[in-house]
C-alpha atoms as a PDB file:
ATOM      1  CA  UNK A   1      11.047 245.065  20.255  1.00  0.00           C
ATOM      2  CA  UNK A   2      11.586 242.300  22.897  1.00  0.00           C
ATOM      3  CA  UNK A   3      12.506 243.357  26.422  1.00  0.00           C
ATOM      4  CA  UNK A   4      15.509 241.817  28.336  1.00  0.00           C
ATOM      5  CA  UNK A   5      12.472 239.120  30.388  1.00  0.00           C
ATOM      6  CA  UNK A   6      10.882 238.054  27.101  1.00  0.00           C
ATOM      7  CA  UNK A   7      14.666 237.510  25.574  1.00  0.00           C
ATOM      8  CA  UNK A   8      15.741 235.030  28.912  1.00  0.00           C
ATOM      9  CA  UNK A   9      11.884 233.206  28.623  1.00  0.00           C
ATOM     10  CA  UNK A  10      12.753 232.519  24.771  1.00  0.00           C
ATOM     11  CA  UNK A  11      16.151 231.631  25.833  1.00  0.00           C
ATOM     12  CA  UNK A  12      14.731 229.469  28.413  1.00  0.00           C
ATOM     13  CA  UNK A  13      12.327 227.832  26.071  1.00  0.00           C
ATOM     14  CA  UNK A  14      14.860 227.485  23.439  1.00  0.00           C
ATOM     15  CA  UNK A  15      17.066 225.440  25.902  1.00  0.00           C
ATOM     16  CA  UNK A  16      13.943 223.610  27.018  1.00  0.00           C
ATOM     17  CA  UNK A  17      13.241 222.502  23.385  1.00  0.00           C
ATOM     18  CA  UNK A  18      16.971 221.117  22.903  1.00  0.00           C
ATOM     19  CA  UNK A  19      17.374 219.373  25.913  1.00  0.00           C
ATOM     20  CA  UNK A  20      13.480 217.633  25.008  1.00  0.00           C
ATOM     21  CA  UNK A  21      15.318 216.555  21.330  1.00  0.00           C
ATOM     22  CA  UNK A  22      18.640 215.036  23.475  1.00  0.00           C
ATOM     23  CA  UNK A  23      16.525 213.304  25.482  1.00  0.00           C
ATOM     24  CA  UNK A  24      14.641 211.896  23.021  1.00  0.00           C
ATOM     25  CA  UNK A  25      17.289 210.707  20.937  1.00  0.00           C
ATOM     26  CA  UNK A  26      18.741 209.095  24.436  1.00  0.00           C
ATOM     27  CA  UNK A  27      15.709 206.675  24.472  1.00  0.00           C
ATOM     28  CA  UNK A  28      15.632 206.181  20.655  1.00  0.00           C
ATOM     29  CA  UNK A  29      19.266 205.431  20.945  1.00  0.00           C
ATOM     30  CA  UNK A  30      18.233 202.930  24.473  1.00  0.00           C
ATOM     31  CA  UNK A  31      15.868 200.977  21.822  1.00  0.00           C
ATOM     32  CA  UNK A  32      18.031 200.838  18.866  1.00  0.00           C
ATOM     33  CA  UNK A  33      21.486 199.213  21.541  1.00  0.00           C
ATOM     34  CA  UNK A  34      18.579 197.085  22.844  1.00  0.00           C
ATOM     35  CA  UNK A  35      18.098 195.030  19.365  1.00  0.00           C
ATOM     36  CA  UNK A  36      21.791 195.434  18.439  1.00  0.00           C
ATOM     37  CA  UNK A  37      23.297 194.369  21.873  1.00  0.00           C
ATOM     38  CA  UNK A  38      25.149 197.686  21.964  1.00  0.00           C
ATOM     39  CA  UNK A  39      26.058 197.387  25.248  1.00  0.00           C
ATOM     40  CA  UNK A  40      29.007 199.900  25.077  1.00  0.00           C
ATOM     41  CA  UNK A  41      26.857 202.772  23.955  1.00  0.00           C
ATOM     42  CA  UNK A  42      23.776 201.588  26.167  1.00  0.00           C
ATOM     43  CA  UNK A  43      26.182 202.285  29.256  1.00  0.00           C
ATOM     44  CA  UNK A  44      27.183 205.505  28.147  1.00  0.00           C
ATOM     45  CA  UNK A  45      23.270 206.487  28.051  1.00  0.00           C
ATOM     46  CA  UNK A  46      22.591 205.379  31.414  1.00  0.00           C
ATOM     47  CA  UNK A  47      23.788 207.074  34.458  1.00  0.00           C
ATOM     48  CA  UNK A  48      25.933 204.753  36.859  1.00  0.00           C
ATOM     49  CA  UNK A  49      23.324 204.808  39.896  1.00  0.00           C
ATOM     50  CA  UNK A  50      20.288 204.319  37.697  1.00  0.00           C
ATOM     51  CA  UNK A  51      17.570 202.250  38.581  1.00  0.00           C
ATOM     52  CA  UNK A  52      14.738 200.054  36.952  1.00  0.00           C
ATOM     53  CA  UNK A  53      11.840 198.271  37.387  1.00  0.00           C
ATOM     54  CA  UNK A  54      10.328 195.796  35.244  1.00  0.00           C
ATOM     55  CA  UNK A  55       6.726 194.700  35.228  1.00  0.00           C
ATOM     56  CA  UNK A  56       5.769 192.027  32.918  1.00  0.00           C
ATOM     57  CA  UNK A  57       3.061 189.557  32.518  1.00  0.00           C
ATOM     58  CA  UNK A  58       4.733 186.784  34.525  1.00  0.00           C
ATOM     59  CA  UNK A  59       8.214 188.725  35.848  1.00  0.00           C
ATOM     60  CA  UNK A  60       8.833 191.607  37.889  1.00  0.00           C
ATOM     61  CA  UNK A  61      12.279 192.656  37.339  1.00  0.00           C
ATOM     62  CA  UNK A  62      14.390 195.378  40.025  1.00  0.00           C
ATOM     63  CA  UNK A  63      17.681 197.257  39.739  1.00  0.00           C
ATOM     64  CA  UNK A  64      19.831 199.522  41.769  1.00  0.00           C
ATOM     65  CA  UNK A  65      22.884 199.823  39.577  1.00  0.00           C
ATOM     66  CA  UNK A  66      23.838 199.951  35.805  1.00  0.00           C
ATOM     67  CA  UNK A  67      25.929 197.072  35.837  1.00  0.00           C
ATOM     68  CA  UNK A  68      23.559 194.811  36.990  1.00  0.00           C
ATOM     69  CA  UNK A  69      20.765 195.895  34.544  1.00  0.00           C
ATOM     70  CA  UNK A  70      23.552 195.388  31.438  1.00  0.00           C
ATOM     71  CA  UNK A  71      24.312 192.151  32.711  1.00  0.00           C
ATOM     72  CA  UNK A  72      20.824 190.909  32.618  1.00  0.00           C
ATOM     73  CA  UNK A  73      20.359 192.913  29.216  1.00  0.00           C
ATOM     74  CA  UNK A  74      23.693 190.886  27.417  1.00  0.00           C
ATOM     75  CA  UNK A  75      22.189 187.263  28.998  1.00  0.00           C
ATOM     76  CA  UNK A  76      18.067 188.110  27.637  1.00  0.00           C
ATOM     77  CA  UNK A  77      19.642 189.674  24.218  1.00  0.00           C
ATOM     78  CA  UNK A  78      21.556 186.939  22.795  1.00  0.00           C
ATOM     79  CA  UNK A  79      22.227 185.152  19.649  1.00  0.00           C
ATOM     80  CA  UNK A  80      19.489 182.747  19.785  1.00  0.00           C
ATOM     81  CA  UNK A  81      17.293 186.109  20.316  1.00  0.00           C
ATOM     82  CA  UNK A  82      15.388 188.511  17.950  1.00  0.00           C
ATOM     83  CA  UNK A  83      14.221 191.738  19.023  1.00  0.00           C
ATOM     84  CA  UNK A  84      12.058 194.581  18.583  1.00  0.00           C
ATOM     85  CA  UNK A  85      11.382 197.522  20.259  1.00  0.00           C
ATOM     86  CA  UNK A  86       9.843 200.959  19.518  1.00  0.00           C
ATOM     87  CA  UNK A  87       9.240 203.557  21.865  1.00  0.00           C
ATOM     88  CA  UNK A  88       7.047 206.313  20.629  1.00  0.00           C
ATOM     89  CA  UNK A  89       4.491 208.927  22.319  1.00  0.00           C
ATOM     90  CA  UNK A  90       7.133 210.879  24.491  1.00  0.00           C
ATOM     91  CA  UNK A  91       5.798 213.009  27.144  1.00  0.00           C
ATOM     92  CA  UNK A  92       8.986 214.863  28.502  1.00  0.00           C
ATOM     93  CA  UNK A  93       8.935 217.455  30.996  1.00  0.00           C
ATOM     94  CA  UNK A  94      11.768 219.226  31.835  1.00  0.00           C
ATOM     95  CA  UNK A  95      12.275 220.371  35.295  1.00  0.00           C
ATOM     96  CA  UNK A  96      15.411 222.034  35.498  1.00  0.00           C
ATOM     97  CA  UNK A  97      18.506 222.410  33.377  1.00  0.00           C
ATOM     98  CA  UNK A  98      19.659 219.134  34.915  1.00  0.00           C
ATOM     99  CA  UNK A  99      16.575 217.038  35.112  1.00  0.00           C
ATOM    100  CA  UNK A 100      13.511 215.328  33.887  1.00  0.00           C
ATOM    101  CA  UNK A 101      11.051 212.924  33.563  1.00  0.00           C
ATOM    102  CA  UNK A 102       9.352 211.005  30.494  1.00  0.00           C
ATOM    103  CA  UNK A 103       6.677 208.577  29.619  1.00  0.00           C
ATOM    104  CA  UNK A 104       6.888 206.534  26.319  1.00  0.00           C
ATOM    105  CA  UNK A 105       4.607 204.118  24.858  1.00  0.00           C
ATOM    106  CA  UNK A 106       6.661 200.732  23.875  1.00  0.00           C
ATOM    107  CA  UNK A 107       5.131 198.256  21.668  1.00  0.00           C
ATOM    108  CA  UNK A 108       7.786 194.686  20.890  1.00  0.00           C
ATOM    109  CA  UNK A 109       8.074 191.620  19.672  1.00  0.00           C
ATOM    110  CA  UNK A 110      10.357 189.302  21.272  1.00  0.00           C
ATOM    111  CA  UNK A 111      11.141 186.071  19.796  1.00  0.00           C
ATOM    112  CA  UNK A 112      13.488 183.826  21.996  1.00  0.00           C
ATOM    113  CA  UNK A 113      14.449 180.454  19.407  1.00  0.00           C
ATOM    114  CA  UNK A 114      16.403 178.959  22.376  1.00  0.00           C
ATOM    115  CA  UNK A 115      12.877 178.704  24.262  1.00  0.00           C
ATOM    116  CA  UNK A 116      10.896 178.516  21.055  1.00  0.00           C
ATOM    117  CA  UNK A 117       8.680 181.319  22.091  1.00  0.00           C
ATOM    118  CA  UNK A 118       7.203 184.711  20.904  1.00  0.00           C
ATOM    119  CA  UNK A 119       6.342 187.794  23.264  1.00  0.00           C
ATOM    120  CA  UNK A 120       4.446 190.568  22.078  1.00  0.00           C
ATOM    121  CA  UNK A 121       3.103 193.617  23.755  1.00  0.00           C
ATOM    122  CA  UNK A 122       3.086 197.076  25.142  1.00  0.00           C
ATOM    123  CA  UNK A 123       3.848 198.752  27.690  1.00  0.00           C
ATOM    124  CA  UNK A 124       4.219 202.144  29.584  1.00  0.00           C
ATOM    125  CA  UNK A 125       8.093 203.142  30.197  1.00  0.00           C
ATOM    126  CA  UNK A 126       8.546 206.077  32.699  1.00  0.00           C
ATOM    127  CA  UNK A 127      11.413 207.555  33.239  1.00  0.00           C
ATOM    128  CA  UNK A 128      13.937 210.025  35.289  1.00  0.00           C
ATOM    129  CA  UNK A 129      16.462 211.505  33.215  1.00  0.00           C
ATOM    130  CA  UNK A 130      19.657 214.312  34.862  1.00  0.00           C
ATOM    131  CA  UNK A 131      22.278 215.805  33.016  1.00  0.00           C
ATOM    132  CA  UNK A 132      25.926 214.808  33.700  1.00  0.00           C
ATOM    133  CA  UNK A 133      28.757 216.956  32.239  1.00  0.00           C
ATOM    134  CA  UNK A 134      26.351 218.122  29.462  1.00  0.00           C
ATOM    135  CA  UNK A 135      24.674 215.228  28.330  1.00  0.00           C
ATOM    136  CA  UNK A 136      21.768 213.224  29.190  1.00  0.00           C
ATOM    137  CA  UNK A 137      21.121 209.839  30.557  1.00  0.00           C
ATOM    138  CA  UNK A 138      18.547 207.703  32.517  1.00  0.00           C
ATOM    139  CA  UNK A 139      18.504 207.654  35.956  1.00  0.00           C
ATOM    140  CA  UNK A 140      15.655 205.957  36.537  1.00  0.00           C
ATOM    141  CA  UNK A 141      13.735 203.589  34.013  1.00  0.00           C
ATOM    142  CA  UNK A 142      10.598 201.425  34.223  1.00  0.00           C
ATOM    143  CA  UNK A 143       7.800 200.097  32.578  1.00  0.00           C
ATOM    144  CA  UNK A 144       4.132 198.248  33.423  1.00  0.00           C
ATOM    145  CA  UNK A 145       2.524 196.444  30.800  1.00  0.00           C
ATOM    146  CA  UNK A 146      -0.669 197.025  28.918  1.00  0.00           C
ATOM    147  CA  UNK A 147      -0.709 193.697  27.205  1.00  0.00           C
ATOM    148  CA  UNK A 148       1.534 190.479  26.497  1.00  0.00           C
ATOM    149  CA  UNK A 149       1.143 187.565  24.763  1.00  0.00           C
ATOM    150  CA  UNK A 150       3.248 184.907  25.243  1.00  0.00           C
ATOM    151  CA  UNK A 151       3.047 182.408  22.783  1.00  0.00           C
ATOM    152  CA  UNK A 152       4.903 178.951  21.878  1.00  0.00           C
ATOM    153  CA  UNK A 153       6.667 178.338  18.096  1.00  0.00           C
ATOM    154  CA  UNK A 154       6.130 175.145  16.968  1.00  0.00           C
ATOM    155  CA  UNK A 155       8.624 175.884  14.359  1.00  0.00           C
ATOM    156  CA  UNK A 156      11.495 178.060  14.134  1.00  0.00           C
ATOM    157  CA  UNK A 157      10.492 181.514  12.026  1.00  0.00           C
ATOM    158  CA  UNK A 158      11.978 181.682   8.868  1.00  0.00           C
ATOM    159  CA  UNK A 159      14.647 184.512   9.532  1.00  0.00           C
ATOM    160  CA  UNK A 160      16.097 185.776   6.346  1.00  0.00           C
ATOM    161  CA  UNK A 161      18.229 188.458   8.401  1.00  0.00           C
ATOM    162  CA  UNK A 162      19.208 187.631  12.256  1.00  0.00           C
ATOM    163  CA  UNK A 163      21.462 190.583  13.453  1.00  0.00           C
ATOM    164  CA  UNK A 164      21.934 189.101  17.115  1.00  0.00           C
ATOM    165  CA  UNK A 165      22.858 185.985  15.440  1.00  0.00           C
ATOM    166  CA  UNK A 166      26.529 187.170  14.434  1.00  0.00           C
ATOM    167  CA  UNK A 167      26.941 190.348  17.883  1.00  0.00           C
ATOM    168  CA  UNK A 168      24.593 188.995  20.634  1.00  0.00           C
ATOM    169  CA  UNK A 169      26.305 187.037  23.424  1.00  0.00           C
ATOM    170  CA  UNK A 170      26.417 183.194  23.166  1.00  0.00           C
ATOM    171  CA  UNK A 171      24.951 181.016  25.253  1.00  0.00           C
ATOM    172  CA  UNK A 172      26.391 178.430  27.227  1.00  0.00           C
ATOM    173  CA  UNK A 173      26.640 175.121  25.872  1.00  0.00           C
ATOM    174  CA  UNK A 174      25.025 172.344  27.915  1.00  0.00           C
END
């Protein structure tokens, strides 16, 4: 029979467990609004103060606010955009019932037909996660790159489906 300590440490792990599976689904969810342009559910998963830095091949990108990181999000993720983005490999620790941290290995493909360009790489996101009024969101996101390629379309791909196309913001005529 389990005494009252080993009940609470299952209990504990139990809540441990969920709160890993929430978070997880917050940064599957953070990928997914990514490639759609969700930006309405993409604010709800971030916290208001969050911040982020981005490290890519040729840009370093810095945020102090949620607004500001959307913005930029809605101008890169247009209609003349295609994106892909998996995050996979989480390492999530939880440090208290309110907070947490969490690598995850990203691997995209970008493909920007305004610039007639192709990135593809991988990188290292890490982030800082804290529990608001029972649910989860990023606090703190970031990632360094492994690799990227950056590489010039002579031709436009041949999209037979092109999501952004028809929900991605438009881009000002010149």
């Amino acid at each position: 029979m389990m005494d009252l300590t080993e009940f609470e440490q299952l209990r504990d792990d139990v809540r441990i467990l969920k709160d890993i599976e929430a978070i997880k689904r917050v940064k599957y969810a953070y990928f997914r609004c990514l490639d759609t342009a969700n930006w309405g559910e993409l604010r709800e998963l971030l916290h208001p103060k969050m911040r982020a830095n981005i490290v890519g091949g040729r840009y370093r990108l810095e945020f102090d606010n949620r607004d500001d990181y959307l913005e930029t999000l809605a101008n890169s993720f247009h209609a003349e955009f295609v994106g892909q983005h998996n995050g996979h490999h989480p390492e999530i620790d939880v440090h208290s019932p309110t907070e947490a941290t969490g690598k995850w290995y990203l691997s995209d493909v970008a493909i920007n037909l305004a610039r007639a360009c192709t990135t593809v790489g991988t990188a290292i996101y890490t982030d800082q996660y804290l529990k608001t009024d029972g649910a989860w969101q990023i606090i703190e996101t970031g990632y360094f790159r492994i690799y990227e390629t950056v590489t010039q379309d002579p031709e436009p791909p041949a999209l037979s489906a092109h999501y952004l196309a028809d929900h991605g913001r438009r881009l000002p005529t010149k």
